[in-house]
C-alpha atoms as a PDB file:
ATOM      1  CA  UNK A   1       0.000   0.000   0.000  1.00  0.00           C
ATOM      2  CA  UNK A   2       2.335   2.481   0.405  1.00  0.00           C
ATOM      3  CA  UNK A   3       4.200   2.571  -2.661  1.00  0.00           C
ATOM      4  CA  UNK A   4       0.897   3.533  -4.556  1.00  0.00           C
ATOM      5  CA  UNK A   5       1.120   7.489  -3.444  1.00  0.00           C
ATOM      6  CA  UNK A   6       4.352   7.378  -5.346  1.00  0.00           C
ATOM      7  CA  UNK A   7       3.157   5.200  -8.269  1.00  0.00           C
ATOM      8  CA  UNK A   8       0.444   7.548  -8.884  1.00  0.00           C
ATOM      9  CA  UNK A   9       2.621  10.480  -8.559  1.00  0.00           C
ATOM     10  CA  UNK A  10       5.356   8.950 -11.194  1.00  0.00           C
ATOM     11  CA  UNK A  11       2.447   8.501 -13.221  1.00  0.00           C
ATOM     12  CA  UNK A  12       0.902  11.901 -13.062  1.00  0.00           C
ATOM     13  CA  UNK A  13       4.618  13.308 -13.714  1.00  0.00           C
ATOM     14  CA  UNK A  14       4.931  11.125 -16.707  1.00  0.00           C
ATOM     15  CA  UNK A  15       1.797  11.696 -18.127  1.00  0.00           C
ATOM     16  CA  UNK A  16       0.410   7.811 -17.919  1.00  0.00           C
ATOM     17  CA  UNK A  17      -2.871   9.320 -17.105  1.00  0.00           C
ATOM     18  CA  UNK A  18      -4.746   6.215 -18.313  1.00  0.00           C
ATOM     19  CA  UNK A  19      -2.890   4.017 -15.189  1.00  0.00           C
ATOM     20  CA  UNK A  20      -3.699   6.545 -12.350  1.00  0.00           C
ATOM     21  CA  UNK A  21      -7.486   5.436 -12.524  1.00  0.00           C
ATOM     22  CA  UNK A  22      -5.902   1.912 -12.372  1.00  0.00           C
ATOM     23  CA  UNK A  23      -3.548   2.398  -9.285  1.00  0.00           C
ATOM     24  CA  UNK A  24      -6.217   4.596  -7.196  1.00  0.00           C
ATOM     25  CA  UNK A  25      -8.632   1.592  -7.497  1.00  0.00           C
ATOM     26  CA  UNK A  26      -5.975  -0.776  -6.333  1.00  0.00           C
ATOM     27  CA  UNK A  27      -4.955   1.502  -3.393  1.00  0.00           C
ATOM     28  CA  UNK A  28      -8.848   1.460  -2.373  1.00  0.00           C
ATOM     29  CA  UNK A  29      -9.082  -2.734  -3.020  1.00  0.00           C
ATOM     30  CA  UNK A  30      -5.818  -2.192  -0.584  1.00  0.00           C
ATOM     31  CA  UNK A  31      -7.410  -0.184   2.129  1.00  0.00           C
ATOM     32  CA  UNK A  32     -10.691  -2.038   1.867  1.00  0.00           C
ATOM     33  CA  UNK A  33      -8.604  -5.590   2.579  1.00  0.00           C
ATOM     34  CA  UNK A  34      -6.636  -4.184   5.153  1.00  0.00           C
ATOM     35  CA  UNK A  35     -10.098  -3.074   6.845  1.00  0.00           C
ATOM     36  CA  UNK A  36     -11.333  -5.983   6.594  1.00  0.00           C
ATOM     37  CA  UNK A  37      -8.494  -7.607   7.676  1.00  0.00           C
ATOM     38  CA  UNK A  38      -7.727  -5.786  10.790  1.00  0.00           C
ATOM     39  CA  UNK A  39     -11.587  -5.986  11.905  1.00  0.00           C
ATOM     40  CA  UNK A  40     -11.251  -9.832  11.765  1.00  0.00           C
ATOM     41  CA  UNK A  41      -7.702 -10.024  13.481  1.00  0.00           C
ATOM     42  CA  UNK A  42      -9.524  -8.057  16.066  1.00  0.00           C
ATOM     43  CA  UNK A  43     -12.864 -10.335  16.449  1.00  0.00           C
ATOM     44  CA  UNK A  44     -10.426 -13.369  16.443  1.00  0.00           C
ATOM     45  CA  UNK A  45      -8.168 -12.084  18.984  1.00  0.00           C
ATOM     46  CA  UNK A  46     -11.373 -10.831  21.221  1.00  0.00           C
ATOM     47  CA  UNK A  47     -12.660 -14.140  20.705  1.00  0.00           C
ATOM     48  CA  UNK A  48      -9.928 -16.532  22.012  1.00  0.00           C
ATOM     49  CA  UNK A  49      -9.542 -13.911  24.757  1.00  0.00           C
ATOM     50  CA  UNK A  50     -12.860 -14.482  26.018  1.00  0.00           C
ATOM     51  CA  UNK A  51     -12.580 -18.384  25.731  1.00  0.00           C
ATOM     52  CA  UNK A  52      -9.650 -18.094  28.101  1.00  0.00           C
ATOM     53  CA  UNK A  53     -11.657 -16.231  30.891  1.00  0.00           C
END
């Protein structure tokens, strides 16, 4: 994820405008995933804390 702020920037500088569309949407499936991600880490962790009680 965080190479795509320069990607898009080394695209906008070299005019690939047709690939920033491309690399914003992948940064958002990115950020979506991570979401996701996290929220289940988080439930999982919660849960096998509570077992343990």
């Amino acid at each position: 994820m965080a190479r795509y702020g320069t990607l898009i920037e080394w695209a906008n500088q070299l005019g690939l405008k047709d690939a920033i569309p491309l690399l914003k949407a992948n940064l958002a499936e990115e950020e979506a995933t991570d979401k996701k991600l996290t929220q289940l880490a988080k439930a999982s962790a919660n849960a096998k804390g509570k077992k343990a009680s």
